[in-house]
Protein backbone atom coordinates (compact mmCIF):
# COMPACT_ATOMS: atom_id res chain seq x y z
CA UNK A 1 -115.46 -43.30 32.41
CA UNK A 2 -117.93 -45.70 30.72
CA UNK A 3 -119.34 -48.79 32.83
CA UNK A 4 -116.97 -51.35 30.87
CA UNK A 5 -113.93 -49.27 31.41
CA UNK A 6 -114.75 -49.04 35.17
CA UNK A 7 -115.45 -52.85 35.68
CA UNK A 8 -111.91 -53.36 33.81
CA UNK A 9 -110.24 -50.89 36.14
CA UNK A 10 -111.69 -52.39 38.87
CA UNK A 11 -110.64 -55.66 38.04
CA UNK A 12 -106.92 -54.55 37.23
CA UNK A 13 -106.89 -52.67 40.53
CA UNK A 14 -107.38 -56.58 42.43
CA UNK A 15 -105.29 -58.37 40.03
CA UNK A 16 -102.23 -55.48 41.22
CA UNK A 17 -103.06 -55.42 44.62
CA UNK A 18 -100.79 -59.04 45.42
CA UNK A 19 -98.17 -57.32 42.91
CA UNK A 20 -96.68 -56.29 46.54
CA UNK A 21 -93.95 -53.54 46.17
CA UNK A 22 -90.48 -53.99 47.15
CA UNK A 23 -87.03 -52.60 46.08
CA UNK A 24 -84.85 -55.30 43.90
CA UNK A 25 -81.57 -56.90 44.72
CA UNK A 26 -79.00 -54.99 42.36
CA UNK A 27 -75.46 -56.61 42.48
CA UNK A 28 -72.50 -54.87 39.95
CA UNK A 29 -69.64 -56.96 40.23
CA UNK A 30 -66.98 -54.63 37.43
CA UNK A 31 -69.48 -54.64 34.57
CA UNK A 32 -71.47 -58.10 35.72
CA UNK A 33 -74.64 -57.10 36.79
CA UNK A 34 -77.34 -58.93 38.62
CA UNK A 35 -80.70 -58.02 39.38
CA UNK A 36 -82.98 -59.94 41.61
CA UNK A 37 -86.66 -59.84 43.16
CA UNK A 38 -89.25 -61.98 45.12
CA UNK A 39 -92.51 -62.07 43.05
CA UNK A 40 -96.04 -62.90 44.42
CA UNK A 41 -96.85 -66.45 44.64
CA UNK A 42 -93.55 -67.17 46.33
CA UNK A 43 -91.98 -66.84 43.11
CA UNK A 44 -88.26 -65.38 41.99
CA UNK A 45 -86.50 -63.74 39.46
CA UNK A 46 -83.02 -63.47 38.94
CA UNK A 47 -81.40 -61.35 35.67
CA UNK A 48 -77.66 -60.99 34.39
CA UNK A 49 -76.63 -58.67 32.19
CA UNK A 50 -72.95 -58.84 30.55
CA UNK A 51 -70.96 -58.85 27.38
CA UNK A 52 -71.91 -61.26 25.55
CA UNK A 53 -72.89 -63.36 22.27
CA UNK A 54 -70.32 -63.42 19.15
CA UNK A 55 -69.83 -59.95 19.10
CA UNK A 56 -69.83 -59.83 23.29
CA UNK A 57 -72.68 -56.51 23.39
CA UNK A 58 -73.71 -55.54 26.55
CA UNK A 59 -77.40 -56.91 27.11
CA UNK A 60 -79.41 -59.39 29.41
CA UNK A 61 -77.36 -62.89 29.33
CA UNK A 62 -79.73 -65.17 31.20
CA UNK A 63 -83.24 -64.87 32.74
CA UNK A 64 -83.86 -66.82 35.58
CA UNK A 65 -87.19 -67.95 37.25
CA UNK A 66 -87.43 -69.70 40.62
CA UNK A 67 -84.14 -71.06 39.96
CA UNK A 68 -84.53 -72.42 36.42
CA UNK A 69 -82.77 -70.35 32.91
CA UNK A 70 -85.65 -69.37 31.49
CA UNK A 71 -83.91 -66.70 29.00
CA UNK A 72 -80.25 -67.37 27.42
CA UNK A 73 -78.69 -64.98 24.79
CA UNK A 74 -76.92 -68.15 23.28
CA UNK A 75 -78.26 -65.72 19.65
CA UNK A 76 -79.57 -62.33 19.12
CA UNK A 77 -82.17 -61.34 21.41
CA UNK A 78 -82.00 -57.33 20.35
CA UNK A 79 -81.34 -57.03 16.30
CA UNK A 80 -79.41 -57.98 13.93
CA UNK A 81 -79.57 -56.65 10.02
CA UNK A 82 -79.79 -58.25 7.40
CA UNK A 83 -77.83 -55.85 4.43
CA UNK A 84 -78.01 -57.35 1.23
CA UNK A 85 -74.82 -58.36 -0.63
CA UNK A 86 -73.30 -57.71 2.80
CA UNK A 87 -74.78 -60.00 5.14
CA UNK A 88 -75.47 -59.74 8.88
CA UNK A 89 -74.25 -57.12 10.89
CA UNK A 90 -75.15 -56.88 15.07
CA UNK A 91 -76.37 -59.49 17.54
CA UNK A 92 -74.93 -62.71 17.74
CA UNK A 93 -73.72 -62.28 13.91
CA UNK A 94 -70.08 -61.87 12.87
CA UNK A 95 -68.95 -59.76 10.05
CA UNK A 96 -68.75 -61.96 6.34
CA UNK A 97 -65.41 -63.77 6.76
CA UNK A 98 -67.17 -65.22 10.22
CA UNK A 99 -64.26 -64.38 12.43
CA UNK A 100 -64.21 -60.73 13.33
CA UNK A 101 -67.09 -58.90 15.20
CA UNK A 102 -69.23 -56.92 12.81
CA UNK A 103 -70.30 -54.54 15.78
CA UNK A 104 -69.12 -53.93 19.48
CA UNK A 105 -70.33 -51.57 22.89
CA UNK A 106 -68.99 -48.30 23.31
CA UNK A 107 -70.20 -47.76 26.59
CA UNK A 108 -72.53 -49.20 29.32
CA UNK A 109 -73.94 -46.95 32.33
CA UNK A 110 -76.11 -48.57 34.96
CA UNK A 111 -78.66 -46.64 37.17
CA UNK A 112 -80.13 -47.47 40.47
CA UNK A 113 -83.31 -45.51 41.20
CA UNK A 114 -81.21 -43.15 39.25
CA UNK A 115 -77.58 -42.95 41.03
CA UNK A 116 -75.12 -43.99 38.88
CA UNK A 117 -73.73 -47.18 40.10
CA UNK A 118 -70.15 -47.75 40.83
CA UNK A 119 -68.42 -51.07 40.51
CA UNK A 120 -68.15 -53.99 42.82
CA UNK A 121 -71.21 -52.81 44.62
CA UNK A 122 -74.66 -53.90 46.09
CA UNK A 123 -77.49 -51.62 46.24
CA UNK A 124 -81.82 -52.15 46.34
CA UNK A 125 -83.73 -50.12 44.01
CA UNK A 126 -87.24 -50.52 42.56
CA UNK A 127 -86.48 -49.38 38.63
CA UNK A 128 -82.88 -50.27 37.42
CA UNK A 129 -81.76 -48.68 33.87
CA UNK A 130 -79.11 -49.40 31.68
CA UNK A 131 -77.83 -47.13 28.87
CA UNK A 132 -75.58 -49.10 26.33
CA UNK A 133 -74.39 -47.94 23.17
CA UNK A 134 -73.31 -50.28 20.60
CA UNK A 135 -71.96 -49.59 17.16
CA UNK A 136 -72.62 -51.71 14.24
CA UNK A 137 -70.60 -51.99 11.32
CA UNK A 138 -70.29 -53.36 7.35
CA UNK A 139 -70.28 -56.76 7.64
CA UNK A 140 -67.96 -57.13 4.44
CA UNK A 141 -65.67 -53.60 5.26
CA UNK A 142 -65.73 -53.28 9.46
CA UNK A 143 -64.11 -50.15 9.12
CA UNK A 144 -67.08 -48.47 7.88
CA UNK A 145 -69.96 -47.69 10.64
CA UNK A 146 -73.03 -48.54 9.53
CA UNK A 147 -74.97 -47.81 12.50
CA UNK A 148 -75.03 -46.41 16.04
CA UNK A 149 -77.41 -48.16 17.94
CA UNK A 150 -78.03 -47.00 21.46
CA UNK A 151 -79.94 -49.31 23.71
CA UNK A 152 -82.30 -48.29 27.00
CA UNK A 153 -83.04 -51.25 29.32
CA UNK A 154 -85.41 -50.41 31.90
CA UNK A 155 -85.09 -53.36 34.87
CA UNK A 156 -88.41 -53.54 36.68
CA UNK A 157 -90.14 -56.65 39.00
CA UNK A 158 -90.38 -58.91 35.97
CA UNK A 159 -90.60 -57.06 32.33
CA UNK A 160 -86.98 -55.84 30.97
CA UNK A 161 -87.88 -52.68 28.89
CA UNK A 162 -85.99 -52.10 25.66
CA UNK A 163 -85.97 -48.73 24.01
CA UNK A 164 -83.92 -49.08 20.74
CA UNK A 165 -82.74 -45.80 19.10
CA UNK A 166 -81.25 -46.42 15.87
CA UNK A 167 -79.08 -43.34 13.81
CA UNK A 168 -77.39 -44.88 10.09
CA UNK A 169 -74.10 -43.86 9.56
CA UNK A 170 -73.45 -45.52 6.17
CA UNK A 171 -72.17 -43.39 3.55
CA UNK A 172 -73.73 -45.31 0.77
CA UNK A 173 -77.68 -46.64 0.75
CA UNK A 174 -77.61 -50.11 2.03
CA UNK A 175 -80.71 -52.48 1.42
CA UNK A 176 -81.90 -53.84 4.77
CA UNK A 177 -83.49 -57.10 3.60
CA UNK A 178 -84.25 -57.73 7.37
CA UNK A 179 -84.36 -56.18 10.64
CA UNK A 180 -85.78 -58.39 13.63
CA UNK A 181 -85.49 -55.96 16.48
CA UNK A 182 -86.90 -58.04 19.25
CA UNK A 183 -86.40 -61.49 19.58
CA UNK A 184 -87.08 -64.23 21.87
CA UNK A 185 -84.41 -66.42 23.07
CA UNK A 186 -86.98 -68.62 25.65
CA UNK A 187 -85.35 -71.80 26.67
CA UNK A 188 -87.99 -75.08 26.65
CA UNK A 189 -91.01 -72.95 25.23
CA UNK A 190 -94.13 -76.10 24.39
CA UNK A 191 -96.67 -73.63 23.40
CA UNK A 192 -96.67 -70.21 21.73
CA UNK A 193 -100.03 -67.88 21.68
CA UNK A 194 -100.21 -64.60 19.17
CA UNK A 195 -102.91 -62.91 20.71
CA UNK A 196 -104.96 -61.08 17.51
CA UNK A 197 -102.19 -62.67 15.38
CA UNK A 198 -102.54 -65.90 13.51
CA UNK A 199 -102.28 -68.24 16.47
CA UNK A 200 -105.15 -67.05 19.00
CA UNK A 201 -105.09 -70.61 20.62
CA UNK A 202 -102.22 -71.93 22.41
CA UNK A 203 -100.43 -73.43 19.56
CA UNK A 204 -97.63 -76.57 20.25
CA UNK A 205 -94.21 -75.19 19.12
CA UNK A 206 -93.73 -77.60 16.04
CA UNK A 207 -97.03 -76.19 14.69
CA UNK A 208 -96.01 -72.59 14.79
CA UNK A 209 -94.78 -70.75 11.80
CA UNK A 210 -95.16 -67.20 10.43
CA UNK A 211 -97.62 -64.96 9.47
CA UNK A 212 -97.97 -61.20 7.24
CA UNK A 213 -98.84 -57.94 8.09
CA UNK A 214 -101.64 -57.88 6.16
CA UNK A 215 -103.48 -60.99 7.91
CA UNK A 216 -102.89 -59.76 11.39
CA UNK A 217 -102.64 -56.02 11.42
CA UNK A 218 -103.43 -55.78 15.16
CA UNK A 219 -100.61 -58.20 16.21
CA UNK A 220 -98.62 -56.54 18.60
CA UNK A 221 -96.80 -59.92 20.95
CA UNK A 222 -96.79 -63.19 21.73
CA UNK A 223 -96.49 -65.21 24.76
CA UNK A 224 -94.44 -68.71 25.50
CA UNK A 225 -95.11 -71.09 27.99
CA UNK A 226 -92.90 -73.47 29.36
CA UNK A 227 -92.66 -75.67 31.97
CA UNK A 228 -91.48 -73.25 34.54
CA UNK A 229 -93.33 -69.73 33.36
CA UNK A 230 -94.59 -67.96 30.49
CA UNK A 231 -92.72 -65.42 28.48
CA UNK A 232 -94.11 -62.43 27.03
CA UNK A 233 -92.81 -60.20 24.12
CA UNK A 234 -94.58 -57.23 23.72
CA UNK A 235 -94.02 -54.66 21.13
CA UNK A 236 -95.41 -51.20 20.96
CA UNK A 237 -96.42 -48.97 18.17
CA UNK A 238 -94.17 -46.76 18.48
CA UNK A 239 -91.75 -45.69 16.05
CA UNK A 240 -91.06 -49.21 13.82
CA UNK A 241 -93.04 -50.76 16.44
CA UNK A 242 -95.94 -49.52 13.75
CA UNK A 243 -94.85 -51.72 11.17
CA UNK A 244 -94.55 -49.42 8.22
CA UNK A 245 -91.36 -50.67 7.17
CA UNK A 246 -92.62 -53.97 6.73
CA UNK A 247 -94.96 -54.59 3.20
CA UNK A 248 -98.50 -56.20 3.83
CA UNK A 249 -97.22 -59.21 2.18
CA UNK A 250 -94.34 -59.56 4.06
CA UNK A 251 -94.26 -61.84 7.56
CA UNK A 252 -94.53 -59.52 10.87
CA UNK A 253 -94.06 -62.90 13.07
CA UNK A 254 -91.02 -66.28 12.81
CA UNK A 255 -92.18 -68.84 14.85
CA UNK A 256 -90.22 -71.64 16.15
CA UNK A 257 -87.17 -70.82 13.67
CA UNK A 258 -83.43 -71.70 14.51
CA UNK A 259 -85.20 -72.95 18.10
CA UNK A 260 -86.61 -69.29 18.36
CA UNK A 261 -89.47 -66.95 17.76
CA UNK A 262 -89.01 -63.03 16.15
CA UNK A 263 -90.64 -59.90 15.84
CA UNK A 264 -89.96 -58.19 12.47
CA UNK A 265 -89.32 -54.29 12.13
CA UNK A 266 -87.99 -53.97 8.55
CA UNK A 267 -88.13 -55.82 5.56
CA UNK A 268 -86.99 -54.79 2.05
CA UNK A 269 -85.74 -50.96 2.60
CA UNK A 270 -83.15 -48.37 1.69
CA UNK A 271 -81.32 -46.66 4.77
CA UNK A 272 -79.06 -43.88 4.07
CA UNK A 273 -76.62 -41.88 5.76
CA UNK A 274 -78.20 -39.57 8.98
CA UNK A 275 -82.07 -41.83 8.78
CA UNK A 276 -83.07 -42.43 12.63
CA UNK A 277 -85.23 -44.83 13.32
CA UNK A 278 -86.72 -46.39 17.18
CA UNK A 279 -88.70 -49.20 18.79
CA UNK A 280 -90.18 -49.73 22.21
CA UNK A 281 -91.31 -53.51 23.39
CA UNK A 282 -91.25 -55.11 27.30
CA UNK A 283 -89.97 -58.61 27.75
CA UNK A 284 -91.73 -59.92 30.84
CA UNK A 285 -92.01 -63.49 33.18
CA UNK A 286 -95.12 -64.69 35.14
CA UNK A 287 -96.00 -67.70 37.19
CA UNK A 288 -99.86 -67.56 35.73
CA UNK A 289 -101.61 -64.95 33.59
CA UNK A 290 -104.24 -63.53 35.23
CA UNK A 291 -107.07 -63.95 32.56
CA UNK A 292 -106.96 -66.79 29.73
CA UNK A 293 -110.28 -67.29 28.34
CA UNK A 294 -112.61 -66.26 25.28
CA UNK A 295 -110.16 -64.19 23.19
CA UNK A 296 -108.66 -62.53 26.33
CA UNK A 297 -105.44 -63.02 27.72
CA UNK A 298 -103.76 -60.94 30.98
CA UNK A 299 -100.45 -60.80 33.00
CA UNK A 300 -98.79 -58.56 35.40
CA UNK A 301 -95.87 -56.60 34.40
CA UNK A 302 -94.52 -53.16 34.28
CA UNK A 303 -94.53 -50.75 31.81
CA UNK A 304 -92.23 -47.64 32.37
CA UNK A 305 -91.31 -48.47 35.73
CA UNK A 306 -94.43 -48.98 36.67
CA UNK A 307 -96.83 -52.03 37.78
CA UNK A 308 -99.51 -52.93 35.18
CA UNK A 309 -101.55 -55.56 33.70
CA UNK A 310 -101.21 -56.33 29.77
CA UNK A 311 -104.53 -56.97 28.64
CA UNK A 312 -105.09 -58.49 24.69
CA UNK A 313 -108.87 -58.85 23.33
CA UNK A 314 -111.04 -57.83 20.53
CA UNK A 315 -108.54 -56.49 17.73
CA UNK A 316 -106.47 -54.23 21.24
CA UNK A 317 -103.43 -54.37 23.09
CA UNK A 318 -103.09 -52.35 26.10
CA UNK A 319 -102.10 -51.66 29.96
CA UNK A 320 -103.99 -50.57 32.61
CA UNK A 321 -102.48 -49.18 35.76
CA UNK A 322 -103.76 -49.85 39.71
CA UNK A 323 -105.32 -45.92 39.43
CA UNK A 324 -107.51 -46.64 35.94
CA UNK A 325 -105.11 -45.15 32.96
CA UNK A 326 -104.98 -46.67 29.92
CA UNK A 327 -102.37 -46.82 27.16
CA UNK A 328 -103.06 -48.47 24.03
CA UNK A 329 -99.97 -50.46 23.19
C-alpha cells in the first residue's frame, strides 16, 4: 500500500468509527414496509416502501430524516422509457390514452438478514433486501410486454441500493429515445453539487441545468442539500452505469427539471426482443459530509451491506471500507 493510500485508509477508518453498528427497525404491515434506524449525531431515518405512483410499483414511497420527508415518489424515482412513437412506459407514466397503467409488479419478497419476512410482523436486522419484479408494457398496445424489469433494493443504515436488471420482451425493435434509470425525487433541495461533472461548486437549484457525456466523462453522482440533510445519488459503472448507451453529445445529467434532477442510461437506441441490460447506483442521507473542500467531497454510507465512505476527487469516484479496500465506483 502506497503512503497516500494508507493516510486515506486511515482517515476513513476514524470517519467509520462513530458509524456505530446496530440492527434496524423492520416493520411489514401486509405489503407496507417500514424500515427505521438511529444514525450518529443523534440523527434518524425512517423509509416506506409500498405500491405506489400512477402505475402503483412496489418501491421506496417516502424517505424520512429526523422526522422531516426528505424523499417522496410523487414521480419516477427508478425508470421510465421513453419509446418513440409510443411514449412512456414504467414509473410514474401511464400508457398513451393516460388512463391505464403502462406497467405493474408481479411480485415483491422482503428479506430480513435473509429470512423471508412474513406479514404483519416486526423484526431488527442490519441489511434488509427487497426483490420486486415489475413488468413494463407498450404504452400504445398494453397487451404487449415490452420489458421485464426486476428490481434489487438493498436497505442498509442510510443508502437504499438499487440493482436494476432489465430483459426486452418486445417482439418488434423499439427506439428508446430515453431511459433515466435513477432519479432523484429530493423534496426542498437549495443546492445541487456534480462532483467531476459540470457543477463542482455547490450550485443554487435555479442555476442548475444539464450537461454531455463528452464534457464530464468521469461524472458518476450528485449530491442535494436541503435544509434538513443532503442527498446523494450515486451511480456505478457497471453495466449502463458505463454510459455507452448514451452518445458523447448527448446529456448524462437533468438538473432541476419538472422540480427534479436525473441520471441518464440510454439515449437514442434500438432494443430488440431477448437484449438484457443492468445498472447499479446507492441512494444515501447524511447529517454532514465528512470532507467538503478543494475538489473533494465525502459521506458515510453503505455499499453492499456494508459501512463505507464515498470519496469524489481528482477525475475518481470510489469507497473505502473501515479495513482499507477500495472499489472504484
Amino acid at each position: 500500500m502506497n503512503r497516500k493510500l494508507a493516510i486515506l485508509s486511515a482517515a476513513v477508518v476514524i470517519a467509520l468509527l462513530p458509524f456505530a453498528a446496530s440492527g434496524m427497525t423492520v416493520a411489514l404491515h401486509g405489503e407496507t414496509l417500514v424500515v427505521g434506524d438511529s444514525l450518529d449525531g443523534g440523527h434518524a431515518i425512517r423509509y416506506e416502501f409500498r405500491r405506489c405512483m400512477a402505475n402503483h410499483l412496489y418501491t421506496f414511497s417516502k424517505v424520512e430524516f429526523d422526522g422531516c420527508v426528505v424523499n417522496e415518489a410523487t414521480s419516477d424515482n427508478i425508470g421510465p422509457f421513453l419509446i418513440r412513437g409510443k411514449g412512456w412506459t414504467g414509473g410514474n407514466h401511464l400508457a398513451a390514452d393516460g388512463k391505464t397503467p403502462s406497467a405493474r409488479t408481479e411480485s415483491v419478497e422482503i428479506r430480513g438478514d435473509g429470512q423471508v419476512l412474513a406479514r404483519d410482523t416486526v423484526v431488527r436486522a442490519s441489511r434488509v433486501d427487497i426483490a420486486v419484479k415489475n413488468k413494463l408494457f407498450d404504452p400504445k398496445c398494453v397487451d404487449s410486454l415490452f420489458c421485464e424489469e426486476n428490481v434489487h433494493y438493498v436497505v442498509c443504515r442510510n443508502s437504499i441500493q438499487v440493482e436494476v436488471h432489465l430483459r426486452f420482451a418486445n417482439d418488434e425493435p423499439m427506439f428508446v429515445e430515453r431511459y433515466y434509470g435513477m432519479q432523484s425525487m429530493t423534496v426542498g433541495e437549495t443546492e445541487i453539487l456534480t462532483p467531476n461533472g459540470a457543477y463542482g461548486e455547490w450550485t443554487p437549484v435555479g442555476a442548475v441545468d444539464r450537461f454531455t457525456r463528452q464534457s464530464a466523462p468521469k461524472f458518476r453522482q450528485f449530491v442535494e442539500r436541503t435544509p434538513v440533510c443532503y442527498a446523494a445519488l450515486c451511480l456505478c459503472s457497471d453495466g449502463l452505469g458505463d454510459r455507452r448507451c448514451v452518445d458523447g453529445d448527448d446529456v448524462v445529467f437533468i438538473g432541476n427539471s419538472w422540480s427534479k434532477s436525473y441520471h441518464k442510461l440510454i439515449g437514442n437506441r434500438i432494443v430488440e426482443k431477448g437484449e438484457t441490460a443492468r445498472w447499479k447506483g446507492i441512494y444515501t442521507w447524511f447529517a454532514s459530509p465528512v470532507a467538503d473542500s478543494h475538489g473533494k467531497f465525502e459521506y458515510k454510507g453503505c455499499f453492499d451491506g456494508r459501512e463505507a465512505v464515498f470519496c469524489s476527487e481528482s477525475g475518481s469516484d470510489y469507497v473505502v471500507f473501515s479495513d482499507g479496500k477500495k472499489i472504484l465506483l
